[in-house]
C-alpha atoms as a PDB file:
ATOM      1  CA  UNK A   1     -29.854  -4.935   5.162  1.00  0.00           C
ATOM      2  CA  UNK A   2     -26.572  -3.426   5.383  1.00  0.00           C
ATOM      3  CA  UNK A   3     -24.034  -1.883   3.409  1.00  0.00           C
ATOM      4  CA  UNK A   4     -20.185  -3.196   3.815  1.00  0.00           C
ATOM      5  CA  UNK A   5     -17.435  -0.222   2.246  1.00  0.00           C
ATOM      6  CA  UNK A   6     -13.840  -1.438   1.239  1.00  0.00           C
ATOM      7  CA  UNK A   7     -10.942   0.386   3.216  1.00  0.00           C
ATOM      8  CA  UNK A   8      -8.912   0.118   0.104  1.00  0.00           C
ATOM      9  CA  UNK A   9     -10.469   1.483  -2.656  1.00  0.00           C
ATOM     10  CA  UNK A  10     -14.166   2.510  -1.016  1.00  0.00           C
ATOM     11  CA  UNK A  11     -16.331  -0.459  -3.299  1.00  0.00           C
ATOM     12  CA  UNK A  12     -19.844  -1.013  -1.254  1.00  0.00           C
ATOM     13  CA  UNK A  13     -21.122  -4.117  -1.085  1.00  0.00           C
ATOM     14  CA  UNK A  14     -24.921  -3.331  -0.392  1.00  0.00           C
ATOM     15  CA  UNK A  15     -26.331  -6.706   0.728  1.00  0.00           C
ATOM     16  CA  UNK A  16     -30.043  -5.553  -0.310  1.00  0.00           C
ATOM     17  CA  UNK A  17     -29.216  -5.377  -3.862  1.00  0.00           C
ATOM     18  CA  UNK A  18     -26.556  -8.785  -3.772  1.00  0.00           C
ATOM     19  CA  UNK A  19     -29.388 -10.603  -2.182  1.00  0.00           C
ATOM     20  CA  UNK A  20     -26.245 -12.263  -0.116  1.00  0.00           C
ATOM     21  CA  UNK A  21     -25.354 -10.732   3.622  1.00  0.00           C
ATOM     22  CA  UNK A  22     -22.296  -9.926   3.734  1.00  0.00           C
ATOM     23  CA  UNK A  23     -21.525 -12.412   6.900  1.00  0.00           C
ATOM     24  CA  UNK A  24     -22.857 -15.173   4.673  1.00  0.00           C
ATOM     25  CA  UNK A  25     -19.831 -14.629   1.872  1.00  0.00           C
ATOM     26  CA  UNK A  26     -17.218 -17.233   2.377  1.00  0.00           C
ATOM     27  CA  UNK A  27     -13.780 -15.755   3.749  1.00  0.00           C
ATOM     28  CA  UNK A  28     -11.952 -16.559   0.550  1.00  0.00           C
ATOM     29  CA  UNK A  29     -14.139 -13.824  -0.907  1.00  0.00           C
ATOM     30  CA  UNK A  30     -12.026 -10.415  -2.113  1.00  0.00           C
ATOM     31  CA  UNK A  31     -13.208  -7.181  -3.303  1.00  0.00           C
ATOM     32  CA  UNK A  32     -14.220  -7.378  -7.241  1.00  0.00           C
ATOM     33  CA  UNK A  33     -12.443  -4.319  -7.926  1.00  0.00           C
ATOM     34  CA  UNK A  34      -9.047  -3.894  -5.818  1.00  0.00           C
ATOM     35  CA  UNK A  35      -9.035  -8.042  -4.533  1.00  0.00           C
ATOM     36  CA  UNK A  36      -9.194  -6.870  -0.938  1.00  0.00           C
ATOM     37  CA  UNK A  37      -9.941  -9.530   1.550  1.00  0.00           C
ATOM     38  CA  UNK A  38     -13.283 -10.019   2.923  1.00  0.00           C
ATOM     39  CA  UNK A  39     -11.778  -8.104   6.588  1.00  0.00           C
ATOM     40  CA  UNK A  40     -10.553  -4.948   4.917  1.00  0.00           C
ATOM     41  CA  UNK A  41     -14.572  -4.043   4.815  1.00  0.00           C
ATOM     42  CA  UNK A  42     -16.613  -2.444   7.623  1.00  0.00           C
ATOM     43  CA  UNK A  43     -20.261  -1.495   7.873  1.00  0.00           C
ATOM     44  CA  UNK A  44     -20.433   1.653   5.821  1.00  0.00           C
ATOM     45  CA  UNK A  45     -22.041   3.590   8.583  1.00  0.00           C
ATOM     46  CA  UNK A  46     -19.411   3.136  11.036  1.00  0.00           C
ATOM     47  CA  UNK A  47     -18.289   6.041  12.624  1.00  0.00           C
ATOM     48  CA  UNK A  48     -14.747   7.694  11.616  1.00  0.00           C
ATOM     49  CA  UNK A  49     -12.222   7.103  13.845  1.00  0.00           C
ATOM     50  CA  UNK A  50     -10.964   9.995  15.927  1.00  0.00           C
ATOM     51  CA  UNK A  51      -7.609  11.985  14.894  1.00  0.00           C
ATOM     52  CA  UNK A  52      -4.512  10.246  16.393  1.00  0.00           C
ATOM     53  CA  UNK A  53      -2.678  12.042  19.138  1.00  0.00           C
ATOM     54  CA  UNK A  54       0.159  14.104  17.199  1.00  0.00           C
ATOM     55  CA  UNK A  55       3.760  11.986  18.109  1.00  0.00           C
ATOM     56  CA  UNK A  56       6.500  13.670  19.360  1.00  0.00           C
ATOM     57  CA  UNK A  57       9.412  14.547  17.962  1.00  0.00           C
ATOM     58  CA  UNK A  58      11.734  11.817  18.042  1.00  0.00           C
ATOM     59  CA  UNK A  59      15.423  13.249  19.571  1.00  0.00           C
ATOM     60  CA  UNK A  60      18.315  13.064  17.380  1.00  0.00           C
ATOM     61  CA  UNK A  61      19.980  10.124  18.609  1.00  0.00           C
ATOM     62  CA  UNK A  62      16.849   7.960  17.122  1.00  0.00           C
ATOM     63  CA  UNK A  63      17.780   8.670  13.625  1.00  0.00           C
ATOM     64  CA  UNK A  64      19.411   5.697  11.611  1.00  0.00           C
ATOM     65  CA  UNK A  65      21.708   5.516   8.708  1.00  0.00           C
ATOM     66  CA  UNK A  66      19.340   4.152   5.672  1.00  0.00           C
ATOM     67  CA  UNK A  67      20.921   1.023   3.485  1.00  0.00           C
ATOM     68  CA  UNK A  68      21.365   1.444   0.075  1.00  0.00           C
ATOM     69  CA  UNK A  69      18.310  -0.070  -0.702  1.00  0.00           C
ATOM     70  CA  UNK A  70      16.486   2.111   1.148  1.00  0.00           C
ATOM     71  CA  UNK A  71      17.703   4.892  -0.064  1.00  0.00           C
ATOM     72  CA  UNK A  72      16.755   3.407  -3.296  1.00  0.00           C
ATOM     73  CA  UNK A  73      13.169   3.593  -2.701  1.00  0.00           C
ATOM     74  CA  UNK A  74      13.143   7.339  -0.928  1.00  0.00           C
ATOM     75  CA  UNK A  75      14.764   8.360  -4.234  1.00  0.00           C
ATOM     76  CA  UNK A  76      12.356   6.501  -6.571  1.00  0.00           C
ATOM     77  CA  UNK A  77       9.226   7.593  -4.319  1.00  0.00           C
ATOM     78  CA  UNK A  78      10.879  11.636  -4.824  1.00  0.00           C
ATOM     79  CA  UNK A  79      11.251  10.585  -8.636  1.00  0.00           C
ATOM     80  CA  UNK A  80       7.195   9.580  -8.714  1.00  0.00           C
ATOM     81  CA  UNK A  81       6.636  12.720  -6.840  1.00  0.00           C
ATOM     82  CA  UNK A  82       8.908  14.919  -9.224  1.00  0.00           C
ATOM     83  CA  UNK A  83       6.683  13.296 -12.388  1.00  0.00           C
ATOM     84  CA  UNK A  84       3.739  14.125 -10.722  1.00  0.00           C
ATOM     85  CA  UNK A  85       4.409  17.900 -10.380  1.00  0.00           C
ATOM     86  CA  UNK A  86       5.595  17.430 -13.715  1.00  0.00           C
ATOM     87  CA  UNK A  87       9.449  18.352 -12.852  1.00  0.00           C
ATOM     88  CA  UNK A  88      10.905  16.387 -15.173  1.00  0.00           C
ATOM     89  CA  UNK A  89      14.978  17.274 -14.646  1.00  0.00           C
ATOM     90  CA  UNK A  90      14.141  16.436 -10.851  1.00  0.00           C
ATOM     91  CA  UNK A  91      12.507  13.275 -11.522  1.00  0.00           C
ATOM     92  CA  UNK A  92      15.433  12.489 -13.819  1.00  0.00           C
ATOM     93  CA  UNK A  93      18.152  13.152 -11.570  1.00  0.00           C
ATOM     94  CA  UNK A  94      16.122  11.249  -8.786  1.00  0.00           C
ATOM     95  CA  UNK A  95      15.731   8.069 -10.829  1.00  0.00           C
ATOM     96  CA  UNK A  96      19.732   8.298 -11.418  1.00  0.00           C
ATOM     97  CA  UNK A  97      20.042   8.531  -7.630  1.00  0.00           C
ATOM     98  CA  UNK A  98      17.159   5.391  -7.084  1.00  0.00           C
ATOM     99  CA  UNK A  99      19.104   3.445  -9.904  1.00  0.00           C
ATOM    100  CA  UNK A 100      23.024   4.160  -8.463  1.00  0.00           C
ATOM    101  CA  UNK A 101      21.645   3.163  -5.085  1.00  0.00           C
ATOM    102  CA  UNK A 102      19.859  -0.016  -6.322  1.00  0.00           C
ATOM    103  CA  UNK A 103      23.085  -1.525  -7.966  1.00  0.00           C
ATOM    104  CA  UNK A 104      24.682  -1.041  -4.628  1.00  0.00           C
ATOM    105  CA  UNK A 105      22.174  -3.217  -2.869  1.00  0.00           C
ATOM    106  CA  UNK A 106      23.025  -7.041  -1.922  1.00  0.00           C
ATOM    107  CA  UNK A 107      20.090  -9.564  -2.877  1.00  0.00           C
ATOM    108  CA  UNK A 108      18.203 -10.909  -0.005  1.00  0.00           C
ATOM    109  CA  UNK A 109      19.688 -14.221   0.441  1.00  0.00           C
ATOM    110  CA  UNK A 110      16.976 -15.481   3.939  1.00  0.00           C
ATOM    111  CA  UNK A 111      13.902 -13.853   2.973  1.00  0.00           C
ATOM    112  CA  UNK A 112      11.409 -13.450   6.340  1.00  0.00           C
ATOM    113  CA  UNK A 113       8.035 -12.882   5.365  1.00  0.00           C
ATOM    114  CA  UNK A 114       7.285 -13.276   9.328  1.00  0.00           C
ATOM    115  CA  UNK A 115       9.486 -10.539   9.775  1.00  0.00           C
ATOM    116  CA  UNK A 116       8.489  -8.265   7.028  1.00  0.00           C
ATOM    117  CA  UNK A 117       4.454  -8.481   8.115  1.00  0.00           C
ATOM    118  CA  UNK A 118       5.109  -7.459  11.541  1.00  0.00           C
ATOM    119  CA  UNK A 119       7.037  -4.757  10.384  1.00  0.00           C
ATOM    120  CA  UNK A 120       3.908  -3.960   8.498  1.00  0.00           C
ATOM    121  CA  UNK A 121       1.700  -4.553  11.015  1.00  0.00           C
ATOM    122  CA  UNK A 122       3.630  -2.310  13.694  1.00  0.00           C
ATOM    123  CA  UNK A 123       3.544   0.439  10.639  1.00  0.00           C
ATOM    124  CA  UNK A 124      -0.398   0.293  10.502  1.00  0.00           C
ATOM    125  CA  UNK A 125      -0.829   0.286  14.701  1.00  0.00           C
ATOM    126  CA  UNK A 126       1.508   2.516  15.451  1.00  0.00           C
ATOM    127  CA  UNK A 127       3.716   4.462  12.729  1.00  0.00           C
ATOM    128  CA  UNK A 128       1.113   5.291  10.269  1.00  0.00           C
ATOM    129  CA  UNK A 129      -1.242   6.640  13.107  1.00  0.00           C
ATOM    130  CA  UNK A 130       1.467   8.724  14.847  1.00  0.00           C
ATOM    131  CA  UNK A 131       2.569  10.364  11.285  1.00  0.00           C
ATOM    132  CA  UNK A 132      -1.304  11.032  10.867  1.00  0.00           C
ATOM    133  CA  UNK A 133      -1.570  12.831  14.099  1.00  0.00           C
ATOM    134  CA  UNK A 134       1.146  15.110  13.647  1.00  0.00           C
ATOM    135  CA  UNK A 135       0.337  16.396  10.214  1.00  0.00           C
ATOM    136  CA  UNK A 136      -3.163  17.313  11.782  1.00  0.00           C
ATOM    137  CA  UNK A 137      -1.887  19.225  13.893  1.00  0.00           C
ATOM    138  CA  UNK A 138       0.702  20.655  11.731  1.00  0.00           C
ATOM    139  CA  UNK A 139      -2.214  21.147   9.339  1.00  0.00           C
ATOM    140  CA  UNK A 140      -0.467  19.686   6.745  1.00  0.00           C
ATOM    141  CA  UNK A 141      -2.793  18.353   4.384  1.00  0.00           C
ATOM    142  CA  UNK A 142       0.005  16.973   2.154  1.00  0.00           C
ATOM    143  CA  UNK A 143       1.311  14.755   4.683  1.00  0.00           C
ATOM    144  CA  UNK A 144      -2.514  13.710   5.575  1.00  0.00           C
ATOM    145  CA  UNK A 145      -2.895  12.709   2.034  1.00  0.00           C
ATOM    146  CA  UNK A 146       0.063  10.535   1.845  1.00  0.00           C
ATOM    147  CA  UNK A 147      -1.063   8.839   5.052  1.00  0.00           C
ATOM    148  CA  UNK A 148      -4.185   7.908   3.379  1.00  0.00           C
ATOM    149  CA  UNK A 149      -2.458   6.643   0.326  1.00  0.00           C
ATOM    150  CA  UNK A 150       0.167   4.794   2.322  1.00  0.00           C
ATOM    151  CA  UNK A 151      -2.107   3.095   4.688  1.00  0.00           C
ATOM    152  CA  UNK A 152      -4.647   1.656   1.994  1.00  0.00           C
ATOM    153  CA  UNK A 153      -0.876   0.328   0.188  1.00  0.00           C
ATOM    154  CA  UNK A 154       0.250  -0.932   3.617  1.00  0.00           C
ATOM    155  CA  UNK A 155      -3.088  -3.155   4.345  1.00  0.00           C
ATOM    156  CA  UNK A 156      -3.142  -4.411   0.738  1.00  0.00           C
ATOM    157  CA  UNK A 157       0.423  -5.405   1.566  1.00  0.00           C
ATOM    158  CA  UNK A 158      -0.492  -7.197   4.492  1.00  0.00           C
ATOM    159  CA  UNK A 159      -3.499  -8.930   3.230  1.00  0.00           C
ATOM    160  CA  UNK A 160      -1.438 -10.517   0.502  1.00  0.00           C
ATOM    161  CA  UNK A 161       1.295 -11.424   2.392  1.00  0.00           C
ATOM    162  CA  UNK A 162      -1.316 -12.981   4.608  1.00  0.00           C
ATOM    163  CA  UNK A 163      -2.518 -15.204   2.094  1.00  0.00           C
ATOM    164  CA  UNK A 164       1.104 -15.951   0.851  1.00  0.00           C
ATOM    165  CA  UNK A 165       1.668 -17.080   4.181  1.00  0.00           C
ATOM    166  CA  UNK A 166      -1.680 -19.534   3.614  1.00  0.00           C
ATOM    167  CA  UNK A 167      -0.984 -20.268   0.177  1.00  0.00           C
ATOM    168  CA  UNK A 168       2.310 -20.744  -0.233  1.00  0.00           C
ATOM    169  CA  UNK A 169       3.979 -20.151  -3.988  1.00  0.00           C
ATOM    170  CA  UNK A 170       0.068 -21.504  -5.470  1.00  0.00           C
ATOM    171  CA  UNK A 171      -1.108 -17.888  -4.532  1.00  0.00           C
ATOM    172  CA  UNK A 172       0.921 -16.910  -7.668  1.00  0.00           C
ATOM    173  CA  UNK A 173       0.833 -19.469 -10.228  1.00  0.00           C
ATOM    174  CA  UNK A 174      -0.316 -18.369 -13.494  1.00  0.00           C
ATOM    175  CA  UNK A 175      -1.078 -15.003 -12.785  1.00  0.00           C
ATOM    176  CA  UNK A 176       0.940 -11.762 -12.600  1.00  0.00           C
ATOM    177  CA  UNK A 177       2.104  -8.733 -10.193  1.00  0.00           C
ATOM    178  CA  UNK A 178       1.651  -5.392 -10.858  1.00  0.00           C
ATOM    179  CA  UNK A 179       2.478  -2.072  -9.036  1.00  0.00           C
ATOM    180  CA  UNK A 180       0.836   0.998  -9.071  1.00  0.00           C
ATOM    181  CA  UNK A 181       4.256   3.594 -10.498  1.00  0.00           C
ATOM    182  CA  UNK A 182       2.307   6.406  -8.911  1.00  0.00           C
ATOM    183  CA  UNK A 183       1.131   5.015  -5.324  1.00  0.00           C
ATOM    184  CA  UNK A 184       2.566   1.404  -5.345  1.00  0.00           C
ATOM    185  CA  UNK A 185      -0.589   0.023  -4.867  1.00  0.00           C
ATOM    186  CA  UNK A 186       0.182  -3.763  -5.785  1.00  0.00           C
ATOM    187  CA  UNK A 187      -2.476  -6.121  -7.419  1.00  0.00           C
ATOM    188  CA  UNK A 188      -2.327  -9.921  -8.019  1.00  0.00           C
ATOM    189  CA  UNK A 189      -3.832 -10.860 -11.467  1.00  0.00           C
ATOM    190  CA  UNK A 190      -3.900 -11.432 -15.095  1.00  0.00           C
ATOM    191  CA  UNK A 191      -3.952  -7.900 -16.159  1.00  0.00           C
ATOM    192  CA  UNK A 192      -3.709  -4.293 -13.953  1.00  0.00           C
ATOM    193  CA  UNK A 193      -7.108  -2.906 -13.161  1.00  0.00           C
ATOM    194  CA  UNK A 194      -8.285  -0.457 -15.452  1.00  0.00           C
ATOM    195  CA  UNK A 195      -7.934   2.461 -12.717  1.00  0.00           C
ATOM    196  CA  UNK A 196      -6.058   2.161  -9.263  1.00  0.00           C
ATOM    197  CA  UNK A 197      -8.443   1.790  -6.564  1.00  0.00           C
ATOM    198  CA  UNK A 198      -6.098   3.842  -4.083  1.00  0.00           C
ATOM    199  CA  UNK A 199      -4.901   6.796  -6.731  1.00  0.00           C
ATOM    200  CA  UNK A 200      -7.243   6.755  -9.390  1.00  0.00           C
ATOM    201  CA  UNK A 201      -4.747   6.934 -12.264  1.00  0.00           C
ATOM    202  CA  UNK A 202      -4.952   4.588 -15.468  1.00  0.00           C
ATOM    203  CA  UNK A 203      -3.848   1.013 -15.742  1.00  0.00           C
ATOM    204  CA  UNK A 204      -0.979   2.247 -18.124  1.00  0.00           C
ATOM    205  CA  UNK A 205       0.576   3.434 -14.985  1.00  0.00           C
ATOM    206  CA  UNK A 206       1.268  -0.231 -13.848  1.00  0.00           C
ATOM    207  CA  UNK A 207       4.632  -2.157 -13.945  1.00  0.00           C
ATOM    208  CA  UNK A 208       4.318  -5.782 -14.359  1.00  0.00           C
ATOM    209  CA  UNK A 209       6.857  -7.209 -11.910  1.00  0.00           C
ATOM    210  CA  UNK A 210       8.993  -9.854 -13.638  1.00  0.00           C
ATOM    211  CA  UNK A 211       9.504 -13.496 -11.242  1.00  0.00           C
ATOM    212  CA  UNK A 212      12.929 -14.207 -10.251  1.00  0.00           C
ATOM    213  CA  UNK A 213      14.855 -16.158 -12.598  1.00  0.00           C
END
């Protein structure tokens, strides 16, 4: 009998005490804690990956000017980060920057959810592992952490835009979205879970994200 780990939150689904293998569970099955999909587990003995090579520095002539919407979410993400070193003026300020930057941003008028999963995909094969080896090598733990935390966001991403892509506009009929305000984990149902399975904080730290009208 073997024991199956989720790469999101780290549930273990130990087929000895299910009485189910876990090869025998029907691929509509999700995690009962975070709703990962049944491919987001691995045997729980499976060795750890090695550390990623560290990237190089990328010259100055790859740098890009951000959109307004982008800049929107560095300057929210800063704002979460301010709140949780309990910097309140900086969050403040930060959220005043997210919110100026937001009203400047056009609404997406040909939405490409092709587009937006490879973008997510290329992130998990290639961006996230490159940021990961340079902040080992930079010993950065800081940066290691968010690399953790960002990951297990970017595959939850990716799994439910996978079923979206399946499911069509049924995947969220009578139910609700909510995001994580301190890691933007984001999880499909009726109510938040009682604690995040990526950051561990409460379900009061959810935001219930309204439909468009």
């Amino acid at each position: 009998m073997e024991r199956w780990i989720c790469g999101i939150c780290g549930y273990v689904y130990d087929e000895g005490k299910e009485g189910t293998p876990f090869a025998a569970l029907p691929d509509s099955w999700v995690c009962p804690l975070c709703s990962a999909p049944k491919s987001a587990f691995s045997p729980a003995g499976a060795p750890a990956q090695p550390d990623a090579p560290a990237a190089p520095a990328k010259p100055v002539e790859d740098l890009k000017e951000l959109s307004a919407g982008e800049l929107s979410v560095v300057c929210s993400n800063l704002a979460r980060g301010c709140e949780k070193q309990y910097k309140d003026r900086e969050a403040a300020l930060f959220r005043e920057l997210a919110d100026f930057f937001a009203a400047g941003t056009a609404p997406v008028s040909d939405p490409d959810p092709e587009g937006l999963m490879d973008r997510i995909r290329r992130d998990l094969e290639e961006e996230y592992p490159a940021l990961s080896g340079a902040a080992v090598a930079a010993s950065d733990r800081g940066t290691q952490r968010i690399c953790v935390w960002g990951e297990k966001v970017t595959r939850m991403l990716d799994s439910l835009l996978t079923r979206y892509r399946t499911e069509g506009e049924d995947f969220l009929q009578n139910t609700q979205v909510w995001v994580c305000t301190v890691c933007g984990f984001v999880y499909v149902g009726d109510a938040p879970p009682e604690i995040c399975p990526v950051c561990k904080v409460p379900a009061w730290k959810f935001e219930k994200i309204e439909g468009r009208v």
